[in-house]
Every structure is written in structure tokens, then in C-alpha cells.
Protein backbone atom coordinates (compact mmCIF):
# COMPACT_ATOMS: atom_id res chain seq x y z
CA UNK A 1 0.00 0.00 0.00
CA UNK A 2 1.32 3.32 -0.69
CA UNK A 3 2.73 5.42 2.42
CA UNK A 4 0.71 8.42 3.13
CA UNK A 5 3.11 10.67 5.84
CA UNK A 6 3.95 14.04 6.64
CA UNK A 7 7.86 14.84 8.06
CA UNK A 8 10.19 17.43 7.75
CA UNK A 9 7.91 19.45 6.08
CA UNK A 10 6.97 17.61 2.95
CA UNK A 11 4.01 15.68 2.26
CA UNK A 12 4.30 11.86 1.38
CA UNK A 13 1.73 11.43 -1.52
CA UNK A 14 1.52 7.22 -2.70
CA UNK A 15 5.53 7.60 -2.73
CA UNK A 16 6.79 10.40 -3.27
CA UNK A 17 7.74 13.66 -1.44
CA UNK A 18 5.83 16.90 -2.49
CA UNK A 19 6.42 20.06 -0.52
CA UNK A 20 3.88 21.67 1.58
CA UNK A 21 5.67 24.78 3.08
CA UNK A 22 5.33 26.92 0.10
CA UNK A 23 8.85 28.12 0.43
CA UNK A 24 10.12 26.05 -2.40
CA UNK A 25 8.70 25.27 -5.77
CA UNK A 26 8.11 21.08 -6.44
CA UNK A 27 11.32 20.57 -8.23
CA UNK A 28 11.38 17.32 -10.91
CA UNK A 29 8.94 14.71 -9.74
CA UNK A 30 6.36 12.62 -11.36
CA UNK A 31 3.04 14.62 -11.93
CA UNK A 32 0.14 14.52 -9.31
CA UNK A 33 -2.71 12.24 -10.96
CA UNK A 34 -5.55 14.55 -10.05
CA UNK A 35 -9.29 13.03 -11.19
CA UNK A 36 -11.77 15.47 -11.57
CA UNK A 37 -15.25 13.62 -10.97
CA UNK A 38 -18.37 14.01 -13.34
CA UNK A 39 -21.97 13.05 -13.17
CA UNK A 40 -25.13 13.83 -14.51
CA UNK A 41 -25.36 16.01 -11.41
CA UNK A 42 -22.39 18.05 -11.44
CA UNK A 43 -22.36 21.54 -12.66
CA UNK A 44 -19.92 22.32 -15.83
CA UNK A 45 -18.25 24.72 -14.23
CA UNK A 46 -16.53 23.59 -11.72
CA UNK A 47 -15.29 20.70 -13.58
CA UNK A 48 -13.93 23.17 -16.66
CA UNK A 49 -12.24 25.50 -14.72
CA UNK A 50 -10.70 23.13 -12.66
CA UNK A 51 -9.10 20.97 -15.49
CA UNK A 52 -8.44 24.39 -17.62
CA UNK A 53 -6.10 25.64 -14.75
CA UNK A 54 -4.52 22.89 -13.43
CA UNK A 55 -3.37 21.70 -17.17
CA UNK A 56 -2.06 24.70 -18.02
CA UNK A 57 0.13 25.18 -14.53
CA UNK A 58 3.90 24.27 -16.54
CA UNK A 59 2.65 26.49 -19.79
CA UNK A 60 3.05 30.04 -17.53
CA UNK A 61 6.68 29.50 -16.98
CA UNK A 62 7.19 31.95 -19.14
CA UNK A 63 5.89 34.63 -17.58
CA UNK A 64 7.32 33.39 -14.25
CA UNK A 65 10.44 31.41 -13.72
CA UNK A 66 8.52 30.14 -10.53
CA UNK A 67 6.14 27.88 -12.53
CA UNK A 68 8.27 24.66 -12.90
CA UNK A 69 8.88 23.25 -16.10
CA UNK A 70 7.26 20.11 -16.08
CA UNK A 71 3.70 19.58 -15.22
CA UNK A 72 2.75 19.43 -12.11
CA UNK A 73 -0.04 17.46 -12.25
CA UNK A 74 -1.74 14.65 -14.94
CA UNK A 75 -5.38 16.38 -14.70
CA UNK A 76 -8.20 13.84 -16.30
CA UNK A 77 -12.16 13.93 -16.05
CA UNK A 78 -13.43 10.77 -14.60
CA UNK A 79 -17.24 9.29 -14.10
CA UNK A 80 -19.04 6.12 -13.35
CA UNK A 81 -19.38 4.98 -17.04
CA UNK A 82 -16.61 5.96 -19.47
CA UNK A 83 -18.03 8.32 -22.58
CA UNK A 84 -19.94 10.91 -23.22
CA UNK A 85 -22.11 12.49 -19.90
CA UNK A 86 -24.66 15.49 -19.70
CA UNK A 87 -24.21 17.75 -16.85
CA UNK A 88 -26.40 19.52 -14.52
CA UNK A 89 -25.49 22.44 -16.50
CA UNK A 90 -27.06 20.58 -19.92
CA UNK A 91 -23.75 20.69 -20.89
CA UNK A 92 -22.03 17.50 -22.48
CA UNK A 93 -18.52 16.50 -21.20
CA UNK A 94 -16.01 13.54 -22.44
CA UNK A 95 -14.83 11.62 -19.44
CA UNK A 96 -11.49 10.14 -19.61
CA UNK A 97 -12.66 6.82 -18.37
CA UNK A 98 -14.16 5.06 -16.05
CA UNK A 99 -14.10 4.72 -12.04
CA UNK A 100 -13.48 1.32 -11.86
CA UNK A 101 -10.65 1.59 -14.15
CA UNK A 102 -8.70 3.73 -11.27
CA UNK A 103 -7.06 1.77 -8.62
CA UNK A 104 -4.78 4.48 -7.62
CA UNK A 105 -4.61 8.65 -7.78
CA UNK A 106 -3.22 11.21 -6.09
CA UNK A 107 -5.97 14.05 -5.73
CA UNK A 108 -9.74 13.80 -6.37
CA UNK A 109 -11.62 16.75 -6.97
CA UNK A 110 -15.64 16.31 -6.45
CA UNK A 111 -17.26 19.36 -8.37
CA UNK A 112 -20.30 21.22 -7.25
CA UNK A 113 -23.51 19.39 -7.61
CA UNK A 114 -27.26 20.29 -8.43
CA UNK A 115 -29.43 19.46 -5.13
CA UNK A 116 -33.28 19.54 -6.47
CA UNK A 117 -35.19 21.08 -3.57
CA UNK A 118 -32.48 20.62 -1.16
CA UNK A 119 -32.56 17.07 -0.12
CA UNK A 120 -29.83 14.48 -0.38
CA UNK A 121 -30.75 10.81 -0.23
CA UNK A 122 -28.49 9.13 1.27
CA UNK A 123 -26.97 5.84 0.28
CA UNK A 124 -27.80 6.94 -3.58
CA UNK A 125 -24.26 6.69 -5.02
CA UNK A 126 -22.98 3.25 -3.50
CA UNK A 127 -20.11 2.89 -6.52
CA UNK A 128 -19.08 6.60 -6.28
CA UNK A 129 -19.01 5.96 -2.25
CA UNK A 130 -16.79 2.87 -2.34
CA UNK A 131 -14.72 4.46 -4.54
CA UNK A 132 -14.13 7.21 -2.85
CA UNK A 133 -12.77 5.27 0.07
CA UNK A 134 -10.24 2.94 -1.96
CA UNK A 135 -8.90 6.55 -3.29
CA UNK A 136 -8.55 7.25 0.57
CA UNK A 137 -7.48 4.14 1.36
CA UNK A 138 -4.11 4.38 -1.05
CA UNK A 139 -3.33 7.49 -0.05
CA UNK A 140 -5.39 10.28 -2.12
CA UNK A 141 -6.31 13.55 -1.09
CA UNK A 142 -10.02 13.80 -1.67
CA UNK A 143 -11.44 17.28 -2.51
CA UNK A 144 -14.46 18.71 -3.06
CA UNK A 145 -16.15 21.93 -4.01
CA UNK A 146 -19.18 23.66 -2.89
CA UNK A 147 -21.97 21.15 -2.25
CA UNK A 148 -19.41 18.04 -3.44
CA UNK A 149 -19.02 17.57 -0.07
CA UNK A 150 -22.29 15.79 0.12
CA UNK A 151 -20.51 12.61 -2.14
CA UNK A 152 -17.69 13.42 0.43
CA UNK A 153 -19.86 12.96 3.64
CA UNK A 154 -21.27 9.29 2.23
CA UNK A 155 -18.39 7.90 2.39
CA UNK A 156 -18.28 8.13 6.40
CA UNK A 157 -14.53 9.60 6.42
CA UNK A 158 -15.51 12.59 7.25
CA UNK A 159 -16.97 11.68 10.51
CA UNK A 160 -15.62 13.56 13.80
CA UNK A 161 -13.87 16.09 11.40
CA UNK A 162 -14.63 19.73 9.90
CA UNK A 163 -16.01 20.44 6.82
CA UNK A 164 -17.58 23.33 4.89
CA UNK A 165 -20.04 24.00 2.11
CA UNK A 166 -22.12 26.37 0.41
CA UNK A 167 -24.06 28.05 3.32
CA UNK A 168 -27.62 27.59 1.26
CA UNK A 169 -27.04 23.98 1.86
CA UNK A 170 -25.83 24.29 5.81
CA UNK A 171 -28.97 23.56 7.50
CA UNK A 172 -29.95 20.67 5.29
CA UNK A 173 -26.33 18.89 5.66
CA UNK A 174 -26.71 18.99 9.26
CA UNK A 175 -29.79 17.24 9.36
CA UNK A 176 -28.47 14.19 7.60
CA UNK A 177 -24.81 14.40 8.09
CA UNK A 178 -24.81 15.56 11.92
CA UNK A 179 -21.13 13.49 12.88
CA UNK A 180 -19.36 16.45 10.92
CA UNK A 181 -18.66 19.55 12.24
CA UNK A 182 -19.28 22.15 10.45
CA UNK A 183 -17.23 25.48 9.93
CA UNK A 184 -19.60 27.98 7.93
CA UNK A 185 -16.59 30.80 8.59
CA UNK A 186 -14.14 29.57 6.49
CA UNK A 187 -13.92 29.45 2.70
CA UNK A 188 -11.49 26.87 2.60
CA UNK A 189 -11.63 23.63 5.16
CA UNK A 190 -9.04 21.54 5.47
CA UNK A 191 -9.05 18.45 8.26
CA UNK A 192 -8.51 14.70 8.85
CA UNK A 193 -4.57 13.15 9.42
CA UNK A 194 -2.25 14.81 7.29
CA UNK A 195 -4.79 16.81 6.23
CA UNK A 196 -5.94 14.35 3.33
CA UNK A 197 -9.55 16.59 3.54
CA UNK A 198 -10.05 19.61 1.63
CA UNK A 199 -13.36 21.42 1.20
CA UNK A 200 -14.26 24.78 -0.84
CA UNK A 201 -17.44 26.48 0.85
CA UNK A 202 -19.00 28.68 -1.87
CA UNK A 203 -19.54 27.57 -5.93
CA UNK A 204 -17.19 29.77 -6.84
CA UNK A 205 -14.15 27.85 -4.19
CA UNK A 206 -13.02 26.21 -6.78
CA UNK A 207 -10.60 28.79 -7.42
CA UNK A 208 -9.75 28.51 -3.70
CA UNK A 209 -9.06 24.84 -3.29
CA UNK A 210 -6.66 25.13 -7.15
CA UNK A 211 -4.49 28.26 -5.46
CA UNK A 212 -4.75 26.00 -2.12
CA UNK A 213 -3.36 22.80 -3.77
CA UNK A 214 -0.80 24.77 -6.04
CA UNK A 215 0.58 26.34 -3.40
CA UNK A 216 0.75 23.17 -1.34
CA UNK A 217 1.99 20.86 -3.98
CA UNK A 218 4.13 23.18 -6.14
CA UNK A 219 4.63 26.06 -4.01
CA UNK A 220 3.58 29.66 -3.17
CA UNK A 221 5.22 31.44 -5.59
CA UNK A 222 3.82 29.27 -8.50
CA UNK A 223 0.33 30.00 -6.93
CA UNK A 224 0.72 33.71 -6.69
CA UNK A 225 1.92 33.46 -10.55
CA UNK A 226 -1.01 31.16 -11.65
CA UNK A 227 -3.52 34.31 -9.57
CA UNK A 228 -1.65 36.84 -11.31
CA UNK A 229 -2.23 35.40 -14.81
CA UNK A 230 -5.42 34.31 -14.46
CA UNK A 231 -6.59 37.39 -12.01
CA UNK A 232 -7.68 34.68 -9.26
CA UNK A 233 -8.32 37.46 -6.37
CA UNK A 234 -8.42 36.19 -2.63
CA UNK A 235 -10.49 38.52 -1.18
CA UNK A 236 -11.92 37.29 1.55
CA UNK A 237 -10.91 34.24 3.82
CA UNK A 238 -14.51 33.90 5.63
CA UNK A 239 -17.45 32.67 3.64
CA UNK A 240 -19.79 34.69 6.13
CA UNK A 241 -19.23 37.76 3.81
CA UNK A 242 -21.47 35.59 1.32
CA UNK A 243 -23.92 34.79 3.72
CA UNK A 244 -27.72 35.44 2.74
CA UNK A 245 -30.09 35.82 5.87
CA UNK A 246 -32.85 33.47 5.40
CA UNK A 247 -35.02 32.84 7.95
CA UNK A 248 -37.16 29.64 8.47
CA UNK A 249 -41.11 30.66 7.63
CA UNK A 250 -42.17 26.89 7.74
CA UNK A 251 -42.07 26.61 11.89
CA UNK A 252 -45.87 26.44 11.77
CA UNK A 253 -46.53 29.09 14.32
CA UNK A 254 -48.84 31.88 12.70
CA UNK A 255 -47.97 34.50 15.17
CA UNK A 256 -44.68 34.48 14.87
CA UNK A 257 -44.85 34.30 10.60
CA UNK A 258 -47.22 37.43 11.28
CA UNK A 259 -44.36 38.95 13.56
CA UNK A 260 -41.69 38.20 10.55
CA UNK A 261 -43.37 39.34 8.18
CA UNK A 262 -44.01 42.75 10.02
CA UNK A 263 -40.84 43.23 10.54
CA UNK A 264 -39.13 42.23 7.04
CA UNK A 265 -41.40 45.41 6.55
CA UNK A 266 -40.03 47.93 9.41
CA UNK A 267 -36.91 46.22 10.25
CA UNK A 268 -35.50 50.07 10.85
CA UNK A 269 -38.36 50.67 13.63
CA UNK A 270 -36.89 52.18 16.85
CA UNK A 271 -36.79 49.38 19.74
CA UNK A 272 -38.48 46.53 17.12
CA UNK A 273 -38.36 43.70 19.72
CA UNK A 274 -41.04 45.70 22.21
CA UNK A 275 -43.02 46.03 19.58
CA UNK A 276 -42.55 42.19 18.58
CA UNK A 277 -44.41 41.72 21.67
CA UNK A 278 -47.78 43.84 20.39
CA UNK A 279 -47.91 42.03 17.37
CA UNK A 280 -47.45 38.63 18.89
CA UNK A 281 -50.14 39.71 21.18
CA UNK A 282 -49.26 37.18 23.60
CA UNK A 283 -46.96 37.63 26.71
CA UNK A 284 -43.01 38.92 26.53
CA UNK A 285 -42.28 35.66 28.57
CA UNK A 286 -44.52 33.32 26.48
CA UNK A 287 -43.09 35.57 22.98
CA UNK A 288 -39.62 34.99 23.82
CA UNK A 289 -40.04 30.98 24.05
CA UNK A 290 -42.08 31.05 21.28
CA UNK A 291 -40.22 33.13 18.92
CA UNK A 292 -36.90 31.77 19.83
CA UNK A 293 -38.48 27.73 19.46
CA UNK A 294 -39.99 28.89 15.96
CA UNK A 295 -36.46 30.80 14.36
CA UNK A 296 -33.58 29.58 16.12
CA UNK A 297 -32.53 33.03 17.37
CA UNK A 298 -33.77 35.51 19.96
CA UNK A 299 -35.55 38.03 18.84
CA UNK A 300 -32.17 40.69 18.98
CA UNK A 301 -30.25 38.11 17.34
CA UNK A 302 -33.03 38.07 14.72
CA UNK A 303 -33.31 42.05 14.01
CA UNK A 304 -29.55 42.32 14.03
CA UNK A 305 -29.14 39.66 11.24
CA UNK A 306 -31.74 41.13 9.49
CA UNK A 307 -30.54 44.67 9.23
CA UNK A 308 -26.97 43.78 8.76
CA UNK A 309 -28.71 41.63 5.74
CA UNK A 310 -30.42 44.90 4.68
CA UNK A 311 -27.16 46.89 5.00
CA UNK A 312 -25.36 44.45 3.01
CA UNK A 313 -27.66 45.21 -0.03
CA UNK A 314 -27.51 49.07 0.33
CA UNK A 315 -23.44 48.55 0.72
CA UNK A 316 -23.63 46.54 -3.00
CA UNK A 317 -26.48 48.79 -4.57
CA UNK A 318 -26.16 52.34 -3.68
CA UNK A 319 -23.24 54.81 -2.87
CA UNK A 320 -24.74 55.88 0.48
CA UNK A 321 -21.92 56.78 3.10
CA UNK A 322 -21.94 53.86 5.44
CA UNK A 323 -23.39 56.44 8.64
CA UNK A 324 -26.09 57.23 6.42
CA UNK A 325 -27.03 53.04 5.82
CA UNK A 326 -26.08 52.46 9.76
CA UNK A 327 -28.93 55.06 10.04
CA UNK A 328 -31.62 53.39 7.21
CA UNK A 329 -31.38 50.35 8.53
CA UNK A 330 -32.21 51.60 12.17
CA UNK A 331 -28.90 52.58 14.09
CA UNK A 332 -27.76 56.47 14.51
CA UNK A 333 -24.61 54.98 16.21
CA UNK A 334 -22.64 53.91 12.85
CA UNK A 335 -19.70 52.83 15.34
CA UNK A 336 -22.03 50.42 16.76
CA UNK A 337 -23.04 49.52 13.21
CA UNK A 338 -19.59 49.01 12.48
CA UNK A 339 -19.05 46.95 15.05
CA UNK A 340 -21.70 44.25 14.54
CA UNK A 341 -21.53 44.43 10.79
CA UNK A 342 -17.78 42.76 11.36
CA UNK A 343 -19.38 40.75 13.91
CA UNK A 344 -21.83 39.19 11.93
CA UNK A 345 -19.74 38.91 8.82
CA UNK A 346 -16.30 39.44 9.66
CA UNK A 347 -15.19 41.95 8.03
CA UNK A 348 -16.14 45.86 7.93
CA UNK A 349 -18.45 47.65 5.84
CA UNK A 350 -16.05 49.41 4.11
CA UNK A 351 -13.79 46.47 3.08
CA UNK A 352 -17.33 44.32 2.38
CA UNK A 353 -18.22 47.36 -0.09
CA UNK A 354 -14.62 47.19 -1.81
CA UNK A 355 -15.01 43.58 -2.68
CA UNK A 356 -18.03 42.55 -3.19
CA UNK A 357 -19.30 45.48 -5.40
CA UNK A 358 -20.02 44.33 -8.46
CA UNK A 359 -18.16 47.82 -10.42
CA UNK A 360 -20.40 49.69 -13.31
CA UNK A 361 -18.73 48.96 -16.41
CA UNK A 362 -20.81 51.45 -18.08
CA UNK A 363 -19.65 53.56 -16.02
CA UNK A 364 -15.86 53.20 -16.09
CA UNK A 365 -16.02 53.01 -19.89
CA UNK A 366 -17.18 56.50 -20.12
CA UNK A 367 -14.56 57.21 -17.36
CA UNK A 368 -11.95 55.54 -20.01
CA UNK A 369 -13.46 57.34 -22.87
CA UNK A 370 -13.07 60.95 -21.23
């Protein structure tokens, strides 16, 4: 069986000796197999732009006498059947073969996958599963992206140990996979011995986890020359930035759906939670069990997430000062607004507005053209 061990700084991988530090570049060594799984449920995407940028690693060189001249890694697209395969994106994609043709690889990369109305069933990918685990088993690092981690999760090996995902699917994977912890703050997860795990939390991580594994298996300056060429920007290390408040409206208790949907409308009101209680009609005492039984959150908790979710929108859609959204979203003190906004979402307003802004290209075009 291949040995699978971390010393002196470099990573054992079925043999051979990669570096991990990042203070070197991976001089001559045989490429990292690296199998890039497809199904009918995967989106296009993730499996394109992982095989485009990981093929190409050796071809920058040029630009960059950090890039090594050999290929890093053997990249290939791999499903259950060998052939042609429509993805969840309706987009057809050649797989290089088959799973049962693989006894042995070095990285596997599970691509984001299309969840129909949220719900996993599990025990619905038996061959993928086993797989998975001989991969493990001879000393891969297994990967995935986004909601991946659900094929991840089946196989049981992430039991005990952290993981992350896309935080529309957080609620949902806790329900059916609740022997993994869970770490909704990070972008990038990376657990189990040797850390053989590694997890990208939004659809978009895929860029993450290649820049991750370059760095790691080639080295950091062939990482920051492979962000530089393809503009890869690491903006944020959190995934909380990305978070979407989204209550849960299905509790069944009418009185407190009447008191959310009051105050989706006049989230800004002065002292909201007193006047929680007069819409309830019912009790503070008997309100607080009730509302906090029915959302998850007391009702504070639940008016701060919901104007920091409010302020998040103005931040990305207008150019209001951020005292004036502090104010329109129902604080005059914008220190304290401030303050919770990197609470709740760890980082500031400002430095949320700088990078997730979507810029008006109108805009700087006629800037260009003047």
C-alpha cells in the first residue's frame, strides 16, 4: 500500500515527497494524478475550470520562472461509465474513463452538484461511495467543491472532522450528516490526518481549493503566478461575507410568521423587539419561548441579522456613506453599526463594499473614454 506521511515538512503522496511549506517550488517529480469527478449532477463549471487551470500550470513558466517546467499534475475527467455524460449544467462532457478503471490517484476533486429542492438521499451513489474510500485508502487527497461535499460525507470519512459548504445547503447537511462539524466561517476547510480533507465552501471555491493545492503541492510562488495570470483574487478568507439571511417561515406558528413578516417590513423601527411583543399579542415571557423555538434566534439576534442583511444590499447597490445606511437600517450609532456588521460577517463595511461590489462597467467606460 502506498505510504501516506507528513515529516520534515513535505508531504508523502503514494511515494513520493511533495512540498507543503510553500517556500520552495516542487522541483522534478512525477506529476500529481488529479481526477476530476463528473456526473449527470455536477455543474460544468466547476469541472472546466478546474481541469483548464490545473493543465495549463507548466505552460506560464514563461511569464514566471517560478512555474516549474514540467507539469505538475496529470489532470483527467473521470465518471461512473466511461463516454460521453450530460451535466447539470445541460452541458455534455467527455470523461477520460471510467471509475473502476482507477485503482490508484493522487488528488480527487468532487465538483459542485445540483441538489433539487435541497434534499440528499443518502446511500444513492454506493459505486461513487466505495470508490471514494479505496482513493482514501491508497493514499489520495479527496477534494471537493461547494456542495461536493455531500458525495464526500457518504463515504463516512468525514466523521468527527470539519467540513464546509455552500451556506444555502448548511442547514440541510446537518440534518443528515450531523457526525461532521461544520465550519460555515471559512472558505477553505481543510481536516482529517495529514490533512488528506479539503473542502471549498461557496460555488465559486473552486478557485480557492486550485491556489490551495498549487501552493501546497508546487509552491507559493507558482500559486501567486497562476492568480496573477489568471486574475484569481483572494479577497476574503470567511465565507460569512457571502452569507444570505434566510429565515425559516415553515415553523408552523402563525404569530410568529405574522411577527416576521411585520418586521421584514419595518426592520429600521426604533426598539423593534417591544413592539414584537404587540404584534405577537401574547406575553413577553410566552413571545420569547415562542419566537426563539420557531427561528432559532432571539428576537435581537433576529433584528440584528436582518438589518446587517439589509445593509449588506444598500453597501452593494447604492453609494450611500456607510453612517447614512447604519442610520436606514435603524442605528444612529454607525460605530455600533460598524461593530456588529464585522461581527456578523467578519469583516467591515467598508472592506465588504470594496469587494463585493459588483463595479459599473458602463460607467468606467465613459470614465476611459473621457
Amino acid at each position: 500500500m502506498p505510504t501516506k506521511e507528513k515529516t520534515n515538512g513535505r508531504f508523502w503522496l503514494n511515494g513520493s515527497s511533495y512540498m507543503t511549506t510553500g517556500k520552495k517550488q516542487r522541483s522534478r517529480l512525477p506529476p500529481l494524478r488529479t481526477s476530476i469527478l463528473a456526473t449527470e449532477k455536477t455543474y460544468a463549471s466547476s469541472i472546466l475550470g478546474v481541469y483548464d487551470v490545473l493543465s495549463t500550470v507548466s505552460k506560464l513558466r514563461r511569464f514566471d520562472p517560478n512555474v516549474p517546467l514540467d507539469p505538475p499534475f496529470k489532470v483527467e475527467i473521470v465518471s461512473p461509465r466511461s463516454g460521453t455524460l450530460r451535466t447539470a449544467s445541460n452541458l455534455e462532457i467527455a470523461s477520460h474513463c471510467a471509475i473502476n478503471e482507477i485503482t490508484e490517484t493522487d488528488l480527487v476533486i468532487l465538483p459542485s452538484i445540483q441538489l433539487d429542492t435541497n434534499q440528499w438521499i443518502r446511500g444513492q451513489d454506493p459505486e461513487i461511495t466505495q470508490w471514494l474510500k479505496e482513493m482514501h485508502e491508497n493514499g489520495a487527497l479527496l477534494c471537493s467543491i461547494c456542495s461536493g461535499v455531500f458525495l464526500l460525507a457518504e463515504t463516512g470519512l468525514l466523521d468527527g472532522h470539519e467540513a464546509t459548504l455552500h451556506w444555502a445547503h448548511e442547514e440541510h447537511f446537518r440534518c443528515v450528516f450531523p457526525d461532521i462539524n461544520i465550519n460555515m466561517e471559512r472558505l477553505l476547510v481543510t481536516s482529517g490526518g495529514n490533512l488528506r480533507f479539503v473542502m471549498g465552501g461557496g460555488s465559486s471555491s473552486w478557485q480557492d481549493l486550485l491556489i490551495y493545492l498549487i501552493s501546497r503541492f508546487v509552491g507559493y510562488p507558482a500559486a501567486r503566478a497562476v492568480c496573477n495570470f489568471y486574475a484569481i483574487p483572494w479577497n476574503f478568507e470567511k465565507q460569512t461575507p457571502f452569507y444570505i439571511f434566510t429565515p425559516s417561515t415553515d415553523h408552523g406558528d402563525s404569530a410568529i410568521l405574522h411577527v416576521q413578516k411585520w418586521l421584514d417590513r419595518n426592520f429600521s423601527y426604533q426598539n423593534p423587539v417591544v413592539e414584537m411583543y404587540k404584534q405577537a399579542g401574547m406575553p413577553q415571557r410566552s413571545f420569547l419561548r415562542r419566537f426563539q423555538k420557531a427561528t432559532g434566534q432571539t428576537p435581537i439576534q433576529y433584528v440584528q441579522q436582518l438589518r446587517v442583511d439589509r445593509g449588506k444590499r444598500l453597501l452593494e447597490q447604492t453609494n450611500l456613506p456607510i453612517e447614512d445606511v447604519a442610520w436606514k437600517v435603524g442605528y444612529e450609532d454607525p460605530t455600533f453599526f460598524r461593530r456588529l456588521f464585522k461581527r456578523l460577517t467578519g469583516v467591515s463595511p467598508g472592506v465588504y463594499r470594496r469587494n463585493i461590489t459588483v463595479p459599473n462597467f458602463a460607467d468606467l467606460e465613459l470614465m476611459i473614454a473621457e
